[in-house]
N, C-alpha and C. Protein backbone atom coordinates (compact mmCIF):
# COMPACT_ATOMS: atom_id res chain seq x y z
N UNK A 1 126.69 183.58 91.07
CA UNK A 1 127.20 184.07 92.33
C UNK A 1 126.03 184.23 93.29
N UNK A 2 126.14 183.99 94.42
CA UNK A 2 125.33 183.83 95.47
C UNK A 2 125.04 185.20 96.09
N UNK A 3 123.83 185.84 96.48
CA UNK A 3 123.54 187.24 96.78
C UNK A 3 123.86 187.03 98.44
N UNK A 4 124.50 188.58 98.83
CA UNK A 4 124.57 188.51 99.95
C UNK A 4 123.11 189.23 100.79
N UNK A 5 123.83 188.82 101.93
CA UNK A 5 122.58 188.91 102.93
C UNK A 5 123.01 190.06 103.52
N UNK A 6 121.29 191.00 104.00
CA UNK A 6 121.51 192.59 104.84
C UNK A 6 121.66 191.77 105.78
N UNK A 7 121.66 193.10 106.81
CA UNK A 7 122.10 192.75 108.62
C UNK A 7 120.51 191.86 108.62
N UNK A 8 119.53 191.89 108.18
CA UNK A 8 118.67 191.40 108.79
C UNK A 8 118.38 190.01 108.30
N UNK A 9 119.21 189.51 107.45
CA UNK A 9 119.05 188.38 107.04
C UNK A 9 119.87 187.81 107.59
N UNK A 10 121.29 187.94 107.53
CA UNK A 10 122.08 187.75 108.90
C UNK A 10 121.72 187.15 110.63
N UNK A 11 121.23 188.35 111.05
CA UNK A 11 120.19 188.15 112.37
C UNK A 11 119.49 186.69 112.37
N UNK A 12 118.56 186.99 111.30
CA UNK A 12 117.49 185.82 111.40
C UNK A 12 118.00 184.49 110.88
N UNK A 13 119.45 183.73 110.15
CA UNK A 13 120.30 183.24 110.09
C UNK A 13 120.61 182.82 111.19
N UNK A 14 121.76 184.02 111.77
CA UNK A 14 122.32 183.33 113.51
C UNK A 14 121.11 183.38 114.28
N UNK A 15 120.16 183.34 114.60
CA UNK A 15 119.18 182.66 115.35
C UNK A 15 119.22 181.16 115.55
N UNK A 16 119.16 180.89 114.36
CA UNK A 16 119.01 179.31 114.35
C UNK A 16 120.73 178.19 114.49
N UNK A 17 121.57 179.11 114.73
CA UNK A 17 122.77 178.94 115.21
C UNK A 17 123.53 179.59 116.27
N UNK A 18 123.01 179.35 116.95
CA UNK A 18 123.34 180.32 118.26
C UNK A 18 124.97 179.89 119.08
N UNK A 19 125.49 179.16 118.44
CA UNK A 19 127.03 179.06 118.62
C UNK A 19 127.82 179.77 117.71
N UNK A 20 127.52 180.29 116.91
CA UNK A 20 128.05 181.28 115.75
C UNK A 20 127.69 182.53 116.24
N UNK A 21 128.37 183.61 115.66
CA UNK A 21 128.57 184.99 115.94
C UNK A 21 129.44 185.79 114.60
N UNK A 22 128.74 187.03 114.69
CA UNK A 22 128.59 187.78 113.59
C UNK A 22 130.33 188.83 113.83
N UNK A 23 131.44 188.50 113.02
CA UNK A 23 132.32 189.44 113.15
C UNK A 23 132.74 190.09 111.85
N UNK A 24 131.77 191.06 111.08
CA UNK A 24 132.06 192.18 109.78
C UNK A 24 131.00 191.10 109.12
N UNK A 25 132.24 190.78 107.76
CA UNK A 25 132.00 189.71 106.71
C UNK A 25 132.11 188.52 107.22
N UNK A 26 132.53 188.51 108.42
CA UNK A 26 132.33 186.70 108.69
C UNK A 26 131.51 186.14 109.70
N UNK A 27 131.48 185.13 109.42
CA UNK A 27 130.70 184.74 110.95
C UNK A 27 131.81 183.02 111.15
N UNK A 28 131.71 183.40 112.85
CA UNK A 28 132.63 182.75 113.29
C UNK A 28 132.71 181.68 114.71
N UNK A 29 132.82 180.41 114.93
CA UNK A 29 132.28 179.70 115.75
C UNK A 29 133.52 179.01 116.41
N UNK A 30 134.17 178.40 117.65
CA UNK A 30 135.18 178.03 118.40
C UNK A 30 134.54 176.33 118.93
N UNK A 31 135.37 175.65 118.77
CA UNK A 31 134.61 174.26 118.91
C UNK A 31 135.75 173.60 119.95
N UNK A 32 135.14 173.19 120.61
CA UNK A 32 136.32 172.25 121.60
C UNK A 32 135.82 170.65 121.71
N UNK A 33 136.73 170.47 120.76
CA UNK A 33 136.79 168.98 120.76
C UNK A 33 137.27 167.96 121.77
N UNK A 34 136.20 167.20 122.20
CA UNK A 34 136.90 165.86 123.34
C UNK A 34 138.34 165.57 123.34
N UNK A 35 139.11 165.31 122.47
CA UNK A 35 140.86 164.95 122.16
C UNK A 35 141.26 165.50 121.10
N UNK A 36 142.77 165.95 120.78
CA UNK A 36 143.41 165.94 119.57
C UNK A 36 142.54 164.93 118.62
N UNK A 37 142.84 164.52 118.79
CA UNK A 37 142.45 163.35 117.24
C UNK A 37 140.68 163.58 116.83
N UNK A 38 140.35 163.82 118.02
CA UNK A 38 139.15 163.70 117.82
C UNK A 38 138.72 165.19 116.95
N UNK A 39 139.38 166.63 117.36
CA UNK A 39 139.62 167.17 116.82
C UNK A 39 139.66 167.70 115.22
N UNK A 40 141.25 166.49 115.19
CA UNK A 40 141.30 166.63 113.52
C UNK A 40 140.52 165.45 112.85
N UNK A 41 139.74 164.81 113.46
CA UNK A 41 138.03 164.25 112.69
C UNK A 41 137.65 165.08 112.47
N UNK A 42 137.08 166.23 113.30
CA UNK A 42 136.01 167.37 112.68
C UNK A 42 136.72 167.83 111.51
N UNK A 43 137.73 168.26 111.73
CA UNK A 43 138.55 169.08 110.84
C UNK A 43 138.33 167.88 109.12
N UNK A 44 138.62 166.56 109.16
CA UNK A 44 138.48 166.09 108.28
C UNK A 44 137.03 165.82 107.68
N UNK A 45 135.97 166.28 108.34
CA UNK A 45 135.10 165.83 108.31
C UNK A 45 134.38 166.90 107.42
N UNK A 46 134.72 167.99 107.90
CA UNK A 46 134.39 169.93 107.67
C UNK A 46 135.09 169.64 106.42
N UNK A 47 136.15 169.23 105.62
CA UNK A 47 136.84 169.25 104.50
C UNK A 47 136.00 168.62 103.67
N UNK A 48 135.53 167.93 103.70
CA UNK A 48 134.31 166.60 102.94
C UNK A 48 133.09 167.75 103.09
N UNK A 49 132.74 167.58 104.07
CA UNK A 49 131.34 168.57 103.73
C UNK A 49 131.66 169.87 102.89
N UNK A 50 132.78 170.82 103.01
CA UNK A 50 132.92 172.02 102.60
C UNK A 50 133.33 171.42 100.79
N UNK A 51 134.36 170.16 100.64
CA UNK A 51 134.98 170.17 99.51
C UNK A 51 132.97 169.75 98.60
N UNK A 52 131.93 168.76 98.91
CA UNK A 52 131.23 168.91 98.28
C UNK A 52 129.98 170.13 98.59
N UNK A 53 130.31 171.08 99.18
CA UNK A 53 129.16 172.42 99.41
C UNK A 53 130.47 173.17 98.18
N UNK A 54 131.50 172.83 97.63
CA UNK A 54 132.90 173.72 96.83
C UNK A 54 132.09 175.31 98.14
N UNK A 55 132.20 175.18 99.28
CA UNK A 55 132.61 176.61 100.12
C UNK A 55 133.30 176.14 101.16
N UNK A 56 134.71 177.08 101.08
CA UNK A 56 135.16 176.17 102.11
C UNK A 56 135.53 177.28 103.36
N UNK A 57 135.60 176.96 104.48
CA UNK A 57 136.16 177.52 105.88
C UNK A 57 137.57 178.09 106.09
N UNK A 58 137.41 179.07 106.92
CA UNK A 58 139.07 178.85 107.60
C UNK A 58 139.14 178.60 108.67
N UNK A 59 139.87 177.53 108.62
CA UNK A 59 140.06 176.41 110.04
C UNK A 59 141.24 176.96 111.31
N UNK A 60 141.28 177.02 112.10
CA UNK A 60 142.50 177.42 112.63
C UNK A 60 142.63 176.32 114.30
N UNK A 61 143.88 175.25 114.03
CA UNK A 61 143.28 174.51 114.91
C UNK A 61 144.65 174.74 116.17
N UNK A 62 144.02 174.89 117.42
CA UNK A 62 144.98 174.68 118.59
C UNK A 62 144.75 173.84 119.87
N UNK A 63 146.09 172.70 119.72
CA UNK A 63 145.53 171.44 119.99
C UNK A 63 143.91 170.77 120.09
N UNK A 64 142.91 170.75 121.13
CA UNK A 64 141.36 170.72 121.26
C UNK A 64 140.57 171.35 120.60
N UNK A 65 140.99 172.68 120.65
CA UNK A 65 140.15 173.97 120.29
C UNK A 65 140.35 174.73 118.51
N UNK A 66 138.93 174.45 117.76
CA UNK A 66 138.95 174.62 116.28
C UNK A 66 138.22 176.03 116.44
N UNK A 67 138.96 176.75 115.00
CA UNK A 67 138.23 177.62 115.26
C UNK A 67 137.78 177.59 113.41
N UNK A 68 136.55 178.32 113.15
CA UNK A 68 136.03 178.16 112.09
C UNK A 68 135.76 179.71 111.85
N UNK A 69 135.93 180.33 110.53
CA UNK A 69 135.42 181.35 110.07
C UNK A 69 134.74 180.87 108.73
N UNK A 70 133.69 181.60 108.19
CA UNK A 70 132.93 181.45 107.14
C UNK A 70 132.89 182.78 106.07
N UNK A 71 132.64 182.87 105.34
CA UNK A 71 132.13 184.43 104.21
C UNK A 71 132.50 184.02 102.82
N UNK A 72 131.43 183.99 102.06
CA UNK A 72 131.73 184.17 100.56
C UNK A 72 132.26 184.87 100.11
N UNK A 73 133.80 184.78 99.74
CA UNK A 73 134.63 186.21 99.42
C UNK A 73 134.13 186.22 97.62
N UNK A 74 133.58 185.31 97.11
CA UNK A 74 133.14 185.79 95.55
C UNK A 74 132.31 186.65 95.78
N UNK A 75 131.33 186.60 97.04
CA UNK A 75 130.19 187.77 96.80
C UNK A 75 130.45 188.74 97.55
N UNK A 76 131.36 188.90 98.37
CA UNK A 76 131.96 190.12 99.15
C UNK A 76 131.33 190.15 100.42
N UNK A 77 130.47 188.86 101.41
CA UNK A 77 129.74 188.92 102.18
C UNK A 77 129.36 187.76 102.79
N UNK A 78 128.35 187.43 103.68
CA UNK A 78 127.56 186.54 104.01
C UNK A 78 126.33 186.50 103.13
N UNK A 79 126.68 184.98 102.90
CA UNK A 79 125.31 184.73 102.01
C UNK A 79 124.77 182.88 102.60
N UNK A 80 124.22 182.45 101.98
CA UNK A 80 123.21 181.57 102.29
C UNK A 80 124.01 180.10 102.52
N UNK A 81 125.24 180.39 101.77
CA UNK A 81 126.22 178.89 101.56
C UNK A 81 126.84 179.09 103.22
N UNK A 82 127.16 180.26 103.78
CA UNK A 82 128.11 180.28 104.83
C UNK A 82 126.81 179.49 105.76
N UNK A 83 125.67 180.42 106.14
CA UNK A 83 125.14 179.63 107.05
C UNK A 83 124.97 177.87 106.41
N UNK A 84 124.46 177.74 105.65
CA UNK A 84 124.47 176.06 105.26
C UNK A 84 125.72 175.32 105.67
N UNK A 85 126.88 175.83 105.66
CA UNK A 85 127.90 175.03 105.77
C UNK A 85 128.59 175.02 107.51
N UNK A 86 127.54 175.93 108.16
CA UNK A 86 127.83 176.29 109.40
C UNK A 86 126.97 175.43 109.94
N UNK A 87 125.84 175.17 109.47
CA UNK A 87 124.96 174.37 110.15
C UNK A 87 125.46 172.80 109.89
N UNK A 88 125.73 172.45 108.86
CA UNK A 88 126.62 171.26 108.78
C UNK A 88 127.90 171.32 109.86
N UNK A 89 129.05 172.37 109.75
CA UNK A 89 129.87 172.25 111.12
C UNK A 89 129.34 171.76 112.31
N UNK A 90 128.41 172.60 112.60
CA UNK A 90 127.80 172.50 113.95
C UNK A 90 127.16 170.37 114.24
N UNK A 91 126.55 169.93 112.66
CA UNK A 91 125.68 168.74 113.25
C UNK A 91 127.04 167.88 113.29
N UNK A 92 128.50 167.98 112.78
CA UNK A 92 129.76 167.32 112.39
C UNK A 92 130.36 167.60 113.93
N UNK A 93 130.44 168.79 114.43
CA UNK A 93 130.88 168.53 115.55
C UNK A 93 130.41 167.88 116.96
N UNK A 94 128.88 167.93 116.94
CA UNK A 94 127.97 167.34 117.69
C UNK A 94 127.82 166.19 117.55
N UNK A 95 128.36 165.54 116.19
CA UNK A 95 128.29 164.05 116.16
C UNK A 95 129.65 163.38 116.58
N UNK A 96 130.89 164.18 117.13
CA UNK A 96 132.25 164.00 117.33
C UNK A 96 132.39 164.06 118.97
N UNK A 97 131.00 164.74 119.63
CA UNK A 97 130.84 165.15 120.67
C UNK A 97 131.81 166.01 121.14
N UNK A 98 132.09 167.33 120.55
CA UNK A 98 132.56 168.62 120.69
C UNK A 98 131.45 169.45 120.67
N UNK A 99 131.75 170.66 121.93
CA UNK A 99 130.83 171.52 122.29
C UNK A 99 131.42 172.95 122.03
């Protein structure tokens, strides 16, 4: 099981992701995708990266606009897999050209 992170590991984490934001146990990012379709690319894309990181997201999609939450619920927290798999979101949506 993966150790979670204090507030200060956290902090120094979202630094280097500054489209993400800290809400409790999760951290959480809003993506607006160029088109529908283009959209559920990220969304298929985030499934592949998350199904081989086995951590996966909660996706919540309305039409353009994805929304992503992250937190290791085995370890009761943020730990090291959420940011990794956030930073993958982030280079998946930037390569879909969603901001």
């Amino acid at each position: 099981m993966a150790d979670t992170l204090d507030a200060a590991g956290v902090a120094d984490r979202l630094r280097g992701l500054p489209a993400w934001s800290r809400d409790g146990d999760l951290i959480r990012r809003r993506v607006q995708a160029p088109s529908f379709m283009a959209g559920i690319e990220i969304v298929a894309d985030v499934a592949r990266a998350a199904e081989d990181a086995d951590h996966h997201p909660d996706i919540d999609i309305r039409w353009r606009t994805l929304a992503f939450a992250l937190t290791t619920h085995s370890a009761g927290g943020l730990t090291g897999k959420d940011f990794d798999l956030a930073a993958a979101i982030d280079r998946i949506a930037a390569r879909h050209g969603a901001g």
